[in-house]
Protein backbone atom coordinates (compact mmCIF):
# COMPACT_ATOMS: atom_id res chain seq x y z
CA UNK A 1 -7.41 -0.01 -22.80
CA UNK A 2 -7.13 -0.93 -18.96
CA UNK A 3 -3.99 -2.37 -19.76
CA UNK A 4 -2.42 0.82 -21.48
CA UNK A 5 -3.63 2.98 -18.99
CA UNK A 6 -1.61 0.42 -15.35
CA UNK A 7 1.53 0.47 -17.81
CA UNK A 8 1.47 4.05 -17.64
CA UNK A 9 1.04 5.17 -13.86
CA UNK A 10 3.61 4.75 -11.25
CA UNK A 11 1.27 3.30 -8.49
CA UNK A 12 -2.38 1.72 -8.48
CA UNK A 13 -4.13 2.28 -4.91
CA UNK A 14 -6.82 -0.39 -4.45
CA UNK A 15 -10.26 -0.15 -2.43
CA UNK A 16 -10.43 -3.08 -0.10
CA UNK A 17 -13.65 -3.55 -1.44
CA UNK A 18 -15.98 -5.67 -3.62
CA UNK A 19 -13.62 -8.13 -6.07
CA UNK A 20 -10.57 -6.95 -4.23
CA UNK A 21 -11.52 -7.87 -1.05
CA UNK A 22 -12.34 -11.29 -2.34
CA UNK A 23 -8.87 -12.40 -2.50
CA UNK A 24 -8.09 -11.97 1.12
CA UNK A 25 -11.50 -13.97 2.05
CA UNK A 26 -10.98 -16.03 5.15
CA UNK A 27 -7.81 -13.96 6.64
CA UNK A 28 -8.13 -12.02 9.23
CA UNK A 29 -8.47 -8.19 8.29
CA UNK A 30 -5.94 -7.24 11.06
CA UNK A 31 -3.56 -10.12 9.38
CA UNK A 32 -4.08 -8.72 6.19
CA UNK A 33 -3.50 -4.93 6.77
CA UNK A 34 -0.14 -6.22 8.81
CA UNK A 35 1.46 -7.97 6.09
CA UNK A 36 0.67 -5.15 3.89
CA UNK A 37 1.90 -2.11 5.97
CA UNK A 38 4.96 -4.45 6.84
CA UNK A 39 6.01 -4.74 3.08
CA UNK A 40 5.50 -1.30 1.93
CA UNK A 41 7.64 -0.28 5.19
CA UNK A 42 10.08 -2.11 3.53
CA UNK A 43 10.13 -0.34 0.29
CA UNK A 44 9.66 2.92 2.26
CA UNK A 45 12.87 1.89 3.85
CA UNK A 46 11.59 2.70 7.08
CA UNK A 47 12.72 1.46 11.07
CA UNK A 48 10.50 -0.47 13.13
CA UNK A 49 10.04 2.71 15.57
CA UNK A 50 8.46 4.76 12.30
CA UNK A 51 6.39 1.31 11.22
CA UNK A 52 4.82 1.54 14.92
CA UNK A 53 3.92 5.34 14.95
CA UNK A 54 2.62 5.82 11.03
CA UNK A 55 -1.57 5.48 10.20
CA UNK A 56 -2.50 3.86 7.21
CA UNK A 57 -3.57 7.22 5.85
CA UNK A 58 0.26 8.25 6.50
CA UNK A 59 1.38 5.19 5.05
CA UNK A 60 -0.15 6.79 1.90
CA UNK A 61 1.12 10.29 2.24
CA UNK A 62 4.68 8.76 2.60
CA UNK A 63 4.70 6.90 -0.34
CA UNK A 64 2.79 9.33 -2.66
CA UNK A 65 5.98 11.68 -1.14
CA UNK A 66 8.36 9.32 -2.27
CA UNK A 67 6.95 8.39 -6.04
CA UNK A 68 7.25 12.98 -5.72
CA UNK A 69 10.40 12.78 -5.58
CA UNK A 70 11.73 9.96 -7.75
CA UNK A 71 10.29 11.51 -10.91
């Protein structure tokens, strides 16, 4: 059932909490949030200068914009 219901969204947003947060034990939380802001920028397609200035909370609002308006 779990599986059927992933294949069928576009996006899956995690809590960093509980068994999720176990496979980032032992790296630092600032690390971690980095490396993960820094790759969705990349599929966001956005510069450096936008990377600096967007929250994590925006970071969400721009990619919930984009999934929008791919269909």
């Amino acid at each position: 059932m779990l599986r059927e219901l992933v294949a069928s969204t576009k996006c899956v947003l995690f809590d960093f909490d509980g068994p999720v947060a176990r496979l980032f034990a032992g790296y630092p939380a600032a690390d971690v949030a980095g490396a993960l802001k820094r790759q969705r920028a990349v599929r966001l397609d956005l510069n450096a200068k936008e990377l600096c200035r967007v929250t994590p909370g925006g970071m969400i609002g721009i990619s919930i914009n984009k999934l929008a308006k791919s269909g």
